[in-house]
PDB file of N, CA and C in Angstrom:
ATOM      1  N   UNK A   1    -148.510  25.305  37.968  1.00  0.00           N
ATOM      2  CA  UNK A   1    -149.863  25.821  37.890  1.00  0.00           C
ATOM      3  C   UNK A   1    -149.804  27.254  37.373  1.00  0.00           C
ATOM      4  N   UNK A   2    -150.868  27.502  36.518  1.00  0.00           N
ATOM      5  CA  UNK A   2    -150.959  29.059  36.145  1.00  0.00           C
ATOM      6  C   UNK A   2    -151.886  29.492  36.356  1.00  0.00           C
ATOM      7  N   UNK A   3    -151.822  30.900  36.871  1.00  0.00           N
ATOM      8  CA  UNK A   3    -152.966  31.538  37.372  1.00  0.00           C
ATOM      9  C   UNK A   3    -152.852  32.711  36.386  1.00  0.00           C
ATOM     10  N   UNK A   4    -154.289  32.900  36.052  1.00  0.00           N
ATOM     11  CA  UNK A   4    -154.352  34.291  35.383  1.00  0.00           C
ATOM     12  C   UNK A   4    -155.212  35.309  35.651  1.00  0.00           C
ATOM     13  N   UNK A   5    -155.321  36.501  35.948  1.00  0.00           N
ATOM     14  CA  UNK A   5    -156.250  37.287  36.254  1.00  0.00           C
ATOM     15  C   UNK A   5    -156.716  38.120  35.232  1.00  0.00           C
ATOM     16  N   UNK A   6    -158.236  38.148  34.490  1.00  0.00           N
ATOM     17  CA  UNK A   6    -158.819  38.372  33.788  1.00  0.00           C
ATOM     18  C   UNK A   6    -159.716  39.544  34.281  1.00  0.00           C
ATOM     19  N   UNK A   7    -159.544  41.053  34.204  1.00  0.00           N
ATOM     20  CA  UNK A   7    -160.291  41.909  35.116  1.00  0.00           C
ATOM     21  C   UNK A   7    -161.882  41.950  34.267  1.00  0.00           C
ATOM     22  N   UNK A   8    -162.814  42.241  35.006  1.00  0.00           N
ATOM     23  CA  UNK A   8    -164.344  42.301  33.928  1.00  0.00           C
ATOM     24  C   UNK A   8    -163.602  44.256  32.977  1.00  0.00           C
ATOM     25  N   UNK A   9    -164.078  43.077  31.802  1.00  0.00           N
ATOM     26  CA  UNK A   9    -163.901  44.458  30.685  1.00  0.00           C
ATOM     27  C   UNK A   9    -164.823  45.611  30.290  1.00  0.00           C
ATOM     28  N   UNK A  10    -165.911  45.402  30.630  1.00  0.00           N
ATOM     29  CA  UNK A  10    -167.259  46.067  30.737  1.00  0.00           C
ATOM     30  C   UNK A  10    -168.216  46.045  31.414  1.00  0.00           C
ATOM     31  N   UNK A  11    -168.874  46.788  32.263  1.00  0.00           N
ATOM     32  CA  UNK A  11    -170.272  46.688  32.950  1.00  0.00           C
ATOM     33  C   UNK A  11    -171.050  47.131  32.304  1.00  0.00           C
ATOM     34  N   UNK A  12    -171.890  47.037  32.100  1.00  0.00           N
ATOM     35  CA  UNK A  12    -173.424  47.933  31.683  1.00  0.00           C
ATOM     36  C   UNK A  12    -174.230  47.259  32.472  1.00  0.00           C
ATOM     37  N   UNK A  13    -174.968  49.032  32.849  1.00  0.00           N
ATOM     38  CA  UNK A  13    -175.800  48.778  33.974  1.00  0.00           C
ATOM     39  C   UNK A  13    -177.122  49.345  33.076  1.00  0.00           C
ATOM     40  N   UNK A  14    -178.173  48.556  33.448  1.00  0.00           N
ATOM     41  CA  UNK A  14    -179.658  48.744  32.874  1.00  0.00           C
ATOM     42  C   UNK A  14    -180.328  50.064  33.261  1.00  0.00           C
ATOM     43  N   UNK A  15    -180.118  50.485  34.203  1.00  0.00           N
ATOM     44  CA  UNK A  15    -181.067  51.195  35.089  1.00  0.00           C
ATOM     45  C   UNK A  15    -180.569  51.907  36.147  1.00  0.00           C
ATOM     46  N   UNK A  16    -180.687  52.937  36.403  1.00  0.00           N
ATOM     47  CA  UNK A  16    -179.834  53.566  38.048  1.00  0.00           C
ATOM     48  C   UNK A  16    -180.948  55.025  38.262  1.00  0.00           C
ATOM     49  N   UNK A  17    -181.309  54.554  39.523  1.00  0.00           N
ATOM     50  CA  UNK A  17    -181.872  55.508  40.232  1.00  0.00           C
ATOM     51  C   UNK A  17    -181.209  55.999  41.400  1.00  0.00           C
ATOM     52  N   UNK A  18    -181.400  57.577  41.520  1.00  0.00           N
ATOM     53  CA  UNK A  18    -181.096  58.042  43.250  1.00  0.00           C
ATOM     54  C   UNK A  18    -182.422  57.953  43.784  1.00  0.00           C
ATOM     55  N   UNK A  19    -182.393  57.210  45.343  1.00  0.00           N
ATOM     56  CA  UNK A  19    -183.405  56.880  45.856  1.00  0.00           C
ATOM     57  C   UNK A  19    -183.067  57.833  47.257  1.00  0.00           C
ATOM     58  N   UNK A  20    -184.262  57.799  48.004  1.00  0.00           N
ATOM     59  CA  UNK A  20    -183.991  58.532  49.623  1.00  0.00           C
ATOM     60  C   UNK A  20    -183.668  56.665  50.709  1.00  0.00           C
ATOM     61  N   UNK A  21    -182.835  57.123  51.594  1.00  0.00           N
ATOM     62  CA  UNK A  21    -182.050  56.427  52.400  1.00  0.00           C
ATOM     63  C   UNK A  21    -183.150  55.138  52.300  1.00  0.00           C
ATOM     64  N   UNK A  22    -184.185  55.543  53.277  1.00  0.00           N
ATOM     65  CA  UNK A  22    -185.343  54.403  54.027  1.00  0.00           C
ATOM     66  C   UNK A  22    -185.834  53.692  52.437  1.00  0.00           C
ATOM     67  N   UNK A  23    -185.760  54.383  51.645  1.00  0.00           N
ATOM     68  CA  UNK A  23    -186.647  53.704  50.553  1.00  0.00           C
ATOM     69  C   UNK A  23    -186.114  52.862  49.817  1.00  0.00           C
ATOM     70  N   UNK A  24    -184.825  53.316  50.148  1.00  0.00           N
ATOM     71  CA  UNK A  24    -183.270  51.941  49.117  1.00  0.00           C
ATOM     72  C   UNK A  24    -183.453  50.511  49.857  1.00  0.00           C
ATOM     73  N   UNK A  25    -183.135  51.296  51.247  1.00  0.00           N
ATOM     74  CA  UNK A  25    -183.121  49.675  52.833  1.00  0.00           C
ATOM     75  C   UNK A  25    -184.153  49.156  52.631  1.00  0.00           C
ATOM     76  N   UNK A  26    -185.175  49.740  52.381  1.00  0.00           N
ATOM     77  CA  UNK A  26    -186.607  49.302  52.696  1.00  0.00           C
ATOM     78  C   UNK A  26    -186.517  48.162  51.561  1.00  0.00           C
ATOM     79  N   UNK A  27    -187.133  48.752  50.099  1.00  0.00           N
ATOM     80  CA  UNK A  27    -186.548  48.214  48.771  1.00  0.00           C
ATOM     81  C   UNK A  27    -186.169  46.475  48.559  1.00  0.00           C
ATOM     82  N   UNK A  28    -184.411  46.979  49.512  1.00  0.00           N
ATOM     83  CA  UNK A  28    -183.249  45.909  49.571  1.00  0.00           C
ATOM     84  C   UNK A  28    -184.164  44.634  50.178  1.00  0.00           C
ATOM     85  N   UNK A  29    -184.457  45.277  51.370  1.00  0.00           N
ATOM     86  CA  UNK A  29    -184.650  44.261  51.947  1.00  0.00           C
ATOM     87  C   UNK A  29    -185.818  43.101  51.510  1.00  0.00           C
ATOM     88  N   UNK A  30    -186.893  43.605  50.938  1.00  0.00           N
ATOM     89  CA  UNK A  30    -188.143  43.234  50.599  1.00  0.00           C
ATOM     90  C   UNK A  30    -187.673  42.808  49.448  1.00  0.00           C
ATOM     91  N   UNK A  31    -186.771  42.876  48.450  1.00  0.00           N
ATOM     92  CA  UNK A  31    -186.469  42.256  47.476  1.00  0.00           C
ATOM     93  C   UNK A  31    -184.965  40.555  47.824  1.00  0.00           C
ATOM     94  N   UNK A  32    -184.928  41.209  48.921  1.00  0.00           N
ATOM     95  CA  UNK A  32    -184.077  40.054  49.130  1.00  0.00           C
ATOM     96  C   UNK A  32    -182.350  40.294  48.754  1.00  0.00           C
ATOM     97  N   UNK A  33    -182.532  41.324  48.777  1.00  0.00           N
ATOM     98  CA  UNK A  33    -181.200  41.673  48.505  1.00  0.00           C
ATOM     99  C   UNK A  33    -180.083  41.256  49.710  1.00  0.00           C
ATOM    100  N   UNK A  34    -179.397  41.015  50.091  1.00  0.00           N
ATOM    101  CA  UNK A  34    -178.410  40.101  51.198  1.00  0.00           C
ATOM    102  C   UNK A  34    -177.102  41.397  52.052  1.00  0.00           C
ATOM    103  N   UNK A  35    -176.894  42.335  50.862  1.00  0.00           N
ATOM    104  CA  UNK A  35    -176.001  43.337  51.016  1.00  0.00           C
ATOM    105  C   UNK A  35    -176.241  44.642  50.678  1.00  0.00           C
ATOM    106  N   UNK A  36    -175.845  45.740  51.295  1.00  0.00           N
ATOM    107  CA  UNK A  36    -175.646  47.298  50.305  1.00  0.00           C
ATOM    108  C   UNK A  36    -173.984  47.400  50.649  1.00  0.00           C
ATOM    109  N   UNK A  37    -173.657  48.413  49.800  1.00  0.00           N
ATOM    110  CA  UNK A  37    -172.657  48.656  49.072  1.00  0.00           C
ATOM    111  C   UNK A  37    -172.031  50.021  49.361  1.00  0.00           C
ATOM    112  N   UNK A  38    -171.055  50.237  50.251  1.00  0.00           N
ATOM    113  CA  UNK A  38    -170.667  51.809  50.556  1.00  0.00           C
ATOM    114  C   UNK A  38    -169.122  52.132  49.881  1.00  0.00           C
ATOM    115  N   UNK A  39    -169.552  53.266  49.540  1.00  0.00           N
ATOM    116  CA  UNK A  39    -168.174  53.958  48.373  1.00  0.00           C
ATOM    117  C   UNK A  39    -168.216  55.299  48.603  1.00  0.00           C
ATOM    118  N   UNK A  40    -166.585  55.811  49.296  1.00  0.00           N
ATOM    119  CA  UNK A  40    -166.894  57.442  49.269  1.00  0.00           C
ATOM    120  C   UNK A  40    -167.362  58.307  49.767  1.00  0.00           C
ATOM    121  N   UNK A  41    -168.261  58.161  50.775  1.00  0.00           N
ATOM    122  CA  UNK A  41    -169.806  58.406  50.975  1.00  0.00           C
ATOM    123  C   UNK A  41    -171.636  58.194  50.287  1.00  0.00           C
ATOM    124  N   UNK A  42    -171.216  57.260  49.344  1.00  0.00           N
ATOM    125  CA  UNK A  42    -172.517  56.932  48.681  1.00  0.00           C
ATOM    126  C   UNK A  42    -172.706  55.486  48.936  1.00  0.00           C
ATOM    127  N   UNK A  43    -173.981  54.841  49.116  1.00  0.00           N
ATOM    128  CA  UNK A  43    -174.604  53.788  49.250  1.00  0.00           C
ATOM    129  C   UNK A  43    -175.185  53.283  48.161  1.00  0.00           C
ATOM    130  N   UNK A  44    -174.806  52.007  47.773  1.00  0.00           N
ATOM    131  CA  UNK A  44    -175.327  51.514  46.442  1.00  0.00           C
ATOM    132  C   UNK A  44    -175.893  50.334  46.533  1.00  0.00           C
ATOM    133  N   UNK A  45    -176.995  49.661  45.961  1.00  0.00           N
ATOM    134  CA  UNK A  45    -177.852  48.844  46.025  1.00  0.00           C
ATOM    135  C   UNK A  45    -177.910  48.065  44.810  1.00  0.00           C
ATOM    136  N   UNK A  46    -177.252  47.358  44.684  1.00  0.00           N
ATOM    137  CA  UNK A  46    -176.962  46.590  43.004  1.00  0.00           C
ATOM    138  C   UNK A  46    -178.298  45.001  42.723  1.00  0.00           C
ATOM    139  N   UNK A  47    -178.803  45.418  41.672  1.00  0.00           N
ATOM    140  CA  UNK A  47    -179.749  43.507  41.461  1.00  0.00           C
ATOM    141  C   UNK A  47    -179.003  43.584  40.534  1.00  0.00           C
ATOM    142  N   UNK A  48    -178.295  42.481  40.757  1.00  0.00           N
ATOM    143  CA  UNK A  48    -177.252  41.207  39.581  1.00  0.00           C
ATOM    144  C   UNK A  48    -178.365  40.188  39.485  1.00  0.00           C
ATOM    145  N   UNK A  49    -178.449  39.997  38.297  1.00  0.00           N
ATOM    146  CA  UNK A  49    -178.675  38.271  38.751  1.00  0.00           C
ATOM    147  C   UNK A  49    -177.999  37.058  38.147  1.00  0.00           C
ATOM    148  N   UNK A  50    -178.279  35.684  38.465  1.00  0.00           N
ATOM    149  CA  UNK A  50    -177.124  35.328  38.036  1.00  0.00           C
ATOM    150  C   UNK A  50    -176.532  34.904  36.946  1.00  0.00           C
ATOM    151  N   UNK A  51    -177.845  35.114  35.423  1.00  0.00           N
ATOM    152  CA  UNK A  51    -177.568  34.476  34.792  1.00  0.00           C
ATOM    153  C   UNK A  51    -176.482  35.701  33.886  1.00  0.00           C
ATOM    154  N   UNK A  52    -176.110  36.339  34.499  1.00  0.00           N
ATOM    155  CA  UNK A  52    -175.408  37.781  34.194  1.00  0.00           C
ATOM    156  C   UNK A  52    -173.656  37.038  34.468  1.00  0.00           C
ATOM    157  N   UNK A  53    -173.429  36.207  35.212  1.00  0.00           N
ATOM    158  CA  UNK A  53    -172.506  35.642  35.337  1.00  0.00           C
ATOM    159  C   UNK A  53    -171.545  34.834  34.097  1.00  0.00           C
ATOM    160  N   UNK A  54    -172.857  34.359  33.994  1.00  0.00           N
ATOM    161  CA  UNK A  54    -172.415  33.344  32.416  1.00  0.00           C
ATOM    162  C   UNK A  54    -172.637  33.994  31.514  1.00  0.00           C
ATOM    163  N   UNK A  55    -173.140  35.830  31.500  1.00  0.00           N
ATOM    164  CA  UNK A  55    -173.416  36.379  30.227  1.00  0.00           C
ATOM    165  C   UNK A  55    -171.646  36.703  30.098  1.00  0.00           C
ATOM    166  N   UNK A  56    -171.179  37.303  31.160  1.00  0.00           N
ATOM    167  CA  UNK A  56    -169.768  37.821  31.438  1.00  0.00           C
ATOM    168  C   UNK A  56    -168.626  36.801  30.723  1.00  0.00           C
ATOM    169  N   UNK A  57    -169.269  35.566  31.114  1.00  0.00           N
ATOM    170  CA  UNK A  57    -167.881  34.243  30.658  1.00  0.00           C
ATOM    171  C   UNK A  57    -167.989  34.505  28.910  1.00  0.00           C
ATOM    172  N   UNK A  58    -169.318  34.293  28.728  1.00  0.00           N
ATOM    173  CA  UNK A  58    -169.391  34.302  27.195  1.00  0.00           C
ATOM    174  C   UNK A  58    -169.080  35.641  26.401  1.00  0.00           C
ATOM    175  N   UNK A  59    -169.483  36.981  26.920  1.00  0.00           N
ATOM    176  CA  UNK A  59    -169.218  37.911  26.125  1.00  0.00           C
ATOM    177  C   UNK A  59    -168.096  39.045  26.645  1.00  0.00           C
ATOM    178  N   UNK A  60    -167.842  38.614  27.985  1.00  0.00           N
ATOM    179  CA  UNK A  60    -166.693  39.565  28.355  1.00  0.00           C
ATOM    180  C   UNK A  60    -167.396  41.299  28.920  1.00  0.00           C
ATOM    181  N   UNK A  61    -169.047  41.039  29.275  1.00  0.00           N
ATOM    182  CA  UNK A  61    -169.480  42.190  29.720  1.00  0.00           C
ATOM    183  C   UNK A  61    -170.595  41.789  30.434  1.00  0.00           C
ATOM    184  N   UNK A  62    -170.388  42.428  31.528  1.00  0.00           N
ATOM    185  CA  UNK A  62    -171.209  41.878  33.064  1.00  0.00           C
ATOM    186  C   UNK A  62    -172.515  42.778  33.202  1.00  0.00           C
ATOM    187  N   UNK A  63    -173.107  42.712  32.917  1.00  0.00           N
ATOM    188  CA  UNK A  63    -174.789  43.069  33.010  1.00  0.00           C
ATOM    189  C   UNK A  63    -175.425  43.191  34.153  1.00  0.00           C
ATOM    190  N   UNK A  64    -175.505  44.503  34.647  1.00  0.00           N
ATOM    191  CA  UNK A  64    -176.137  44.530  36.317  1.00  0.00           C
ATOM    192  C   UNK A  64    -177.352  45.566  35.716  1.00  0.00           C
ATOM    193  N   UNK A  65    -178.675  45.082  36.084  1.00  0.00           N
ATOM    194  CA  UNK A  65    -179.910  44.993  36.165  1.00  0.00           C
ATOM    195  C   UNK A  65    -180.513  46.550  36.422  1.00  0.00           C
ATOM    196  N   UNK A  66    -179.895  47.176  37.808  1.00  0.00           N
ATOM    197  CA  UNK A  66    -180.593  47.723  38.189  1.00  0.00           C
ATOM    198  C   UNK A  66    -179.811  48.635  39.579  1.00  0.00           C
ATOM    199  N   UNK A  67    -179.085  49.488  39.976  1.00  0.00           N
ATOM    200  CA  UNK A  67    -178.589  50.082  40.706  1.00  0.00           C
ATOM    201  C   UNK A  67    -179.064  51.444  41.083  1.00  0.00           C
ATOM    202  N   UNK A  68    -179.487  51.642  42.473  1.00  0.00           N
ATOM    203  CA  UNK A  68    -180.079  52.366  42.968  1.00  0.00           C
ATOM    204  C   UNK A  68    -178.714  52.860  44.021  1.00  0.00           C
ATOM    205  N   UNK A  69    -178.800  54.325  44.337  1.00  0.00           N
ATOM    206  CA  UNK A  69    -177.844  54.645  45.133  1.00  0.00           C
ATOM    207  C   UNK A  69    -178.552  55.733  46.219  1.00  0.00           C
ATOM    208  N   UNK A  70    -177.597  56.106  47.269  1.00  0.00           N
ATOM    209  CA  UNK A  70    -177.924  57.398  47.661  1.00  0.00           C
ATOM    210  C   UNK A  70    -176.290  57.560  48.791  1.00  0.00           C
ATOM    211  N   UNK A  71    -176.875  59.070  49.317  1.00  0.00           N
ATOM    212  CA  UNK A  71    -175.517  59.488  49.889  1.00  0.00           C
ATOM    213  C   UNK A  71    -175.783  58.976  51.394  1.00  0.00           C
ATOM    214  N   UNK A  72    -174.567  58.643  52.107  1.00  0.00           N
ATOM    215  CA  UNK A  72    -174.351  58.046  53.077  1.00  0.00           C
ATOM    216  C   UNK A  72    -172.967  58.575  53.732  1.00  0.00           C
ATOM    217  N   UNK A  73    -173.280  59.425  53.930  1.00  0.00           N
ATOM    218  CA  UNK A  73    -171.773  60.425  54.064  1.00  0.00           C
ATOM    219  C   UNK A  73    -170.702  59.447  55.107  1.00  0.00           C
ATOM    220  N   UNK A  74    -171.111  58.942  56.232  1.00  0.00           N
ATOM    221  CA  UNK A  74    -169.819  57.383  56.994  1.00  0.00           C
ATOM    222  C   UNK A  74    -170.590  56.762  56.903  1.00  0.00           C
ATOM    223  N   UNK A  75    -169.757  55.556  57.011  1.00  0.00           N
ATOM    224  CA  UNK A  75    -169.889  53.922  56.512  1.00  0.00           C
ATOM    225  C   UNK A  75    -169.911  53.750  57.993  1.00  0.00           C
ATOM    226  N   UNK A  76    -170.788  52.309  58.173  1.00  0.00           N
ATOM    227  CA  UNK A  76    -171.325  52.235  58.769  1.00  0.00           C
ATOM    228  C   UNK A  76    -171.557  50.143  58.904  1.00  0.00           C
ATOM    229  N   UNK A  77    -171.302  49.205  59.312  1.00  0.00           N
ATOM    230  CA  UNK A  77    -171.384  48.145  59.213  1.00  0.00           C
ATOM    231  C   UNK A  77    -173.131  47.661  59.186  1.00  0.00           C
ATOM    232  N   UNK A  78    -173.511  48.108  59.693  1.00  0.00           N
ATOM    233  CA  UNK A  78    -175.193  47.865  59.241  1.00  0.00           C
ATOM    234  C   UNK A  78    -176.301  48.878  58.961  1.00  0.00           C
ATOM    235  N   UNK A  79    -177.560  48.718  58.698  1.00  0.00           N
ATOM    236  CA  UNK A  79    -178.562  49.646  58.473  1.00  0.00           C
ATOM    237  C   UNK A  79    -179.527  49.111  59.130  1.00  0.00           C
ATOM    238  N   UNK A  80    -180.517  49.547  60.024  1.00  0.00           N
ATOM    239  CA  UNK A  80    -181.411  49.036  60.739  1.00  0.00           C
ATOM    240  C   UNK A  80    -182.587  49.423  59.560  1.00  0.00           C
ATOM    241  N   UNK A  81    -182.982  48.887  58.885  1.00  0.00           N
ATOM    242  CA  UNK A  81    -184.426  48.857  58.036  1.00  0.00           C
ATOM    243  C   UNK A  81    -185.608  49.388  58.840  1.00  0.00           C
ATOM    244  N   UNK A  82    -185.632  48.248  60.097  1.00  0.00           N
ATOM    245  CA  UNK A  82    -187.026  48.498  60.887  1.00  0.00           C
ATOM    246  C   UNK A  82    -186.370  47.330  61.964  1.00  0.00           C
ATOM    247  N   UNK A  83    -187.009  47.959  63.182  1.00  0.00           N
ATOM    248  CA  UNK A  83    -186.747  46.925  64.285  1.00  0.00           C
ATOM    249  C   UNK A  83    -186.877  45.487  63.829  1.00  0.00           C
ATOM    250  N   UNK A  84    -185.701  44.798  64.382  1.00  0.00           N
ATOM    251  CA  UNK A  84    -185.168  43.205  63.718  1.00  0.00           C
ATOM    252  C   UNK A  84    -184.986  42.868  62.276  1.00  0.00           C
ATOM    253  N   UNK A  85    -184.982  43.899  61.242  1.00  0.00           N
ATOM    254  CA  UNK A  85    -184.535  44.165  59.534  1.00  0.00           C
ATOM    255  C   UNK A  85    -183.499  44.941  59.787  1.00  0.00           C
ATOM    256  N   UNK A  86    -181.792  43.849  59.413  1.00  0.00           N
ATOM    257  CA  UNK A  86    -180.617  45.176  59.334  1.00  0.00           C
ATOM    258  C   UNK A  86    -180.342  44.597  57.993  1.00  0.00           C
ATOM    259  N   UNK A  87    -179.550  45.132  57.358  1.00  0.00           N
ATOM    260  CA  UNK A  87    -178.575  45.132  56.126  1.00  0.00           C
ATOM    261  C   UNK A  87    -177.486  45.118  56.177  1.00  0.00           C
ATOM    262  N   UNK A  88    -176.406  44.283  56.164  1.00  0.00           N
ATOM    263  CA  UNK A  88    -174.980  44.893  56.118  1.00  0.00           C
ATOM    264  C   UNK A  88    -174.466  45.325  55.003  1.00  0.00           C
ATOM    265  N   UNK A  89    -173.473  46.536  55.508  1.00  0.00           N
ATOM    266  CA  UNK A  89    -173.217  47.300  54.746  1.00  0.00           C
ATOM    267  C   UNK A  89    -171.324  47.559  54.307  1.00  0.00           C
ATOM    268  N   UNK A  90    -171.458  46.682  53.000  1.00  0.00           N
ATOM    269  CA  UNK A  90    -169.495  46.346  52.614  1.00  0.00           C
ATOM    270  C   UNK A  90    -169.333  47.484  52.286  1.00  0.00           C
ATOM    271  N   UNK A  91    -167.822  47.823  52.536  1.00  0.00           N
ATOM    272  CA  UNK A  91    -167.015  48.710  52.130  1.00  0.00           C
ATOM    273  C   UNK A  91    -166.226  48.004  50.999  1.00  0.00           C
ATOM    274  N   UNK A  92    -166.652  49.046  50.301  1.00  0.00           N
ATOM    275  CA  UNK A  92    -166.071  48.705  48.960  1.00  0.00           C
ATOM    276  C   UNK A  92    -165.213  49.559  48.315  1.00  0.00           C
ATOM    277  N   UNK A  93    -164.560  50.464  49.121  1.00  0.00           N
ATOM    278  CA  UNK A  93    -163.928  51.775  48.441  1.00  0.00           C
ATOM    279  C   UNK A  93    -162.458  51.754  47.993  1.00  0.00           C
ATOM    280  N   UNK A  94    -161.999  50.316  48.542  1.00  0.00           N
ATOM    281  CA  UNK A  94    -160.666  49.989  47.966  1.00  0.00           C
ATOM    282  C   UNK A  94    -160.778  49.240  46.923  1.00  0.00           C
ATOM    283  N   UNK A  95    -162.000  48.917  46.242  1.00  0.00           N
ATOM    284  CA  UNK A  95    -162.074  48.362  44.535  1.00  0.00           C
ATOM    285  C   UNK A  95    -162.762  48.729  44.030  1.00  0.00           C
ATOM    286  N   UNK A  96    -161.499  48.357  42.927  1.00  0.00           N
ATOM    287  CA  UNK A  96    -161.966  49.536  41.603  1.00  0.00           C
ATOM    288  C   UNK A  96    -163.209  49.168  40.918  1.00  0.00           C
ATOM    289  N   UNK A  97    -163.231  48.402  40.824  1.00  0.00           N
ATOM    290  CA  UNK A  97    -165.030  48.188  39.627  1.00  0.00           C
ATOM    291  C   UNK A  97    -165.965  48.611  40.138  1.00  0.00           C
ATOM    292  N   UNK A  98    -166.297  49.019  41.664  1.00  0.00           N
ATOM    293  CA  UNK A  98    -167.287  50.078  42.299  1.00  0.00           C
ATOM    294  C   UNK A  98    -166.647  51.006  42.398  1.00  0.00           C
ATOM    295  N   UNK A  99    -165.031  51.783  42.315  1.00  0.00           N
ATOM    296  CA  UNK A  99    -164.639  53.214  41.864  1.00  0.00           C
ATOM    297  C   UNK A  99    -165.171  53.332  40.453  1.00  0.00           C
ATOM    298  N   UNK A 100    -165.235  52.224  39.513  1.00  0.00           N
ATOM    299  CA  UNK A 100    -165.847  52.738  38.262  1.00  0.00           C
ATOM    300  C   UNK A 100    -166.936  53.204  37.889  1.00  0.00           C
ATOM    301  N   UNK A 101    -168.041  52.413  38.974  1.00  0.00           N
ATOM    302  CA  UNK A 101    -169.177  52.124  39.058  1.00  0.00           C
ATOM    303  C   UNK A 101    -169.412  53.485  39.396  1.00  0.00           C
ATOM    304  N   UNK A 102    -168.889  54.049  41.056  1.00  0.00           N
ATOM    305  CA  UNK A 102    -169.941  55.537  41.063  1.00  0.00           C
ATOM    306  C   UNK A 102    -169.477  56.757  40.317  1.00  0.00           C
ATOM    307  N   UNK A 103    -167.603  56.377  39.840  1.00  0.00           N
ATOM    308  CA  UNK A 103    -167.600  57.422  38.668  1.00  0.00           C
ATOM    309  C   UNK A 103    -168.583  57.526  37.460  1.00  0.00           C
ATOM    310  N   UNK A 104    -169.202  56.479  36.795  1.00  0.00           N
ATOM    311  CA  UNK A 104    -170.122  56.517  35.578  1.00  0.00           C
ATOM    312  C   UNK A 104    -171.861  57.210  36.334  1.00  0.00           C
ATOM    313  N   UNK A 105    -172.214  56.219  37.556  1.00  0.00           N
ATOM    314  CA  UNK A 105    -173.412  56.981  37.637  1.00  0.00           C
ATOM    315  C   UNK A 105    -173.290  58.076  38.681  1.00  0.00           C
ATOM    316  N   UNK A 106    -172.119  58.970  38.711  1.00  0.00           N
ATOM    317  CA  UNK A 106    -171.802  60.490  39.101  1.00  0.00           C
ATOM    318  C   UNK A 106    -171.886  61.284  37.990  1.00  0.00           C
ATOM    319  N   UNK A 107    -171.483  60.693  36.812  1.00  0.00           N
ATOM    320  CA  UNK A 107    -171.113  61.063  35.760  1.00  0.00           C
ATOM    321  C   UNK A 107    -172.340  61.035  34.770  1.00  0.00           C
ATOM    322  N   UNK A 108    -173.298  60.317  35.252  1.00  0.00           N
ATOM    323  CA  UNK A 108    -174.707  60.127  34.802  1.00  0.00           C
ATOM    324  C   UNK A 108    -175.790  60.897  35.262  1.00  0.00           C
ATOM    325  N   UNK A 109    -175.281  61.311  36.516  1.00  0.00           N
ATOM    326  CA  UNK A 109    -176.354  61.905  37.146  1.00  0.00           C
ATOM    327  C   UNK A 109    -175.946  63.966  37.018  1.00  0.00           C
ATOM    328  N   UNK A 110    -174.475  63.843  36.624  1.00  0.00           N
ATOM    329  CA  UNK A 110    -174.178  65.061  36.603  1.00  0.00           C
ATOM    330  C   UNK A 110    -174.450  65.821  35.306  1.00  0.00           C
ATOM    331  N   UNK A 111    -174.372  64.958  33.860  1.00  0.00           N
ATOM    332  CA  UNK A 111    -174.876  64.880  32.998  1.00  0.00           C
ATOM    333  C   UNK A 111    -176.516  65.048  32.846  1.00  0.00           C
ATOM    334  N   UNK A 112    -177.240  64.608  33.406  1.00  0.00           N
ATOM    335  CA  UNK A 112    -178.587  64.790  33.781  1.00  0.00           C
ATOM    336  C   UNK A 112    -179.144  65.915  34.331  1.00  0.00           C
ATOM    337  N   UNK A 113    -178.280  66.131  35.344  1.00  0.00           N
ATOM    338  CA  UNK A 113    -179.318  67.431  35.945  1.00  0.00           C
ATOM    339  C   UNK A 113    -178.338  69.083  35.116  1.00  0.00           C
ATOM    340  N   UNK A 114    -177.190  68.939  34.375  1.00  0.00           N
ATOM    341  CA  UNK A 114    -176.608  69.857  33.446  1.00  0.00           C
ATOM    342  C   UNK A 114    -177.884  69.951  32.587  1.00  0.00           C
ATOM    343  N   UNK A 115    -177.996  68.813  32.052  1.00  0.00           N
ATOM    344  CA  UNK A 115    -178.742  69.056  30.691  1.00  0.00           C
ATOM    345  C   UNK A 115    -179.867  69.913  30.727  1.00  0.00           C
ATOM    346  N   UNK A 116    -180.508  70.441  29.378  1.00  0.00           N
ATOM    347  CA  UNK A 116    -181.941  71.355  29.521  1.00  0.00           C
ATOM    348  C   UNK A 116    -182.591  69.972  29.577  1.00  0.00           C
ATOM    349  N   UNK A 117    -184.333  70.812  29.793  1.00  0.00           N
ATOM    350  CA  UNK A 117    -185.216  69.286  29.926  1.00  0.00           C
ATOM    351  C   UNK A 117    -185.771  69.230  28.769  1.00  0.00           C
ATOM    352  N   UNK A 118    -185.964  67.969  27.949  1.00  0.00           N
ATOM    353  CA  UNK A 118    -186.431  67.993  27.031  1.00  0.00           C
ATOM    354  C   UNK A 118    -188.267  68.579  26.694  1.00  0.00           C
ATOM    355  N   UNK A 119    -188.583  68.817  25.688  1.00  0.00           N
ATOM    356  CA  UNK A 119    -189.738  69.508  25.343  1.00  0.00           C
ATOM    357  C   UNK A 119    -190.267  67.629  24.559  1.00  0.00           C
ATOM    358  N   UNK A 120    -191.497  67.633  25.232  1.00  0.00           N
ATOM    359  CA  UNK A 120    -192.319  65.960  24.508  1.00  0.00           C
ATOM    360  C   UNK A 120    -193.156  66.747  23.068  1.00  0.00           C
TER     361      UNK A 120
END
């Protein structure tokens, strides 16, 4: 038998906002989101969906929708939303494709608030 491991060669992400804590959970939850995402001290809130799966098989670049983050200085196994609404909350800080992930939108957001503001 052969096994091969094929790592994803590209993400592109559509969209990334910093949100405040209650408004990410809140968000997650009402959208149906199942998980948040802790790295580092930051909390991340990813919509995949799935036809992003089979975009990956065919073109070799995984398409995530929409990632919202904020800081979460310890990790923490759940988030209480609102009495009887929790979230659990993976640690993800020993893989790399979410080390890539908050290096680019650190790197997005640091880029952003450097820059002058544009004149419309």
């Amino acid at each position: 038998m052969e096994v091969k491991i094929i790592p994803t060669r590209k993400v592109v992400i559509l969209g990334v906002d910093k949100r405040q804590l209650e408004d990410l959970a809140w968000c997650a939850s009402t959208y149906g989101v199942n998980r948040l995402y802790w790295i580092d001290g930051y909390l991340l809130c990813l919509e995949v969906y799935e036809k992003s799966f089979e975009h990956e098989i065919k073109t070799k670049e995984f398409p995530i929708s929409q990632v919202c983050y904020t800081k979460l200085p310890k990790h923490s196994k759940t988030f209480e939303v609102e009495r009887g609404i929790q979230l659990p909350i993976v640690n993800v800080s020993e893989m790399s494709i979410f080390q890539n992930l908050l290096k680019a939108i650190l790197k997005a957001e640091d880029e952003n608030t450097s820059s002058p503001a544009r004149e419309s």
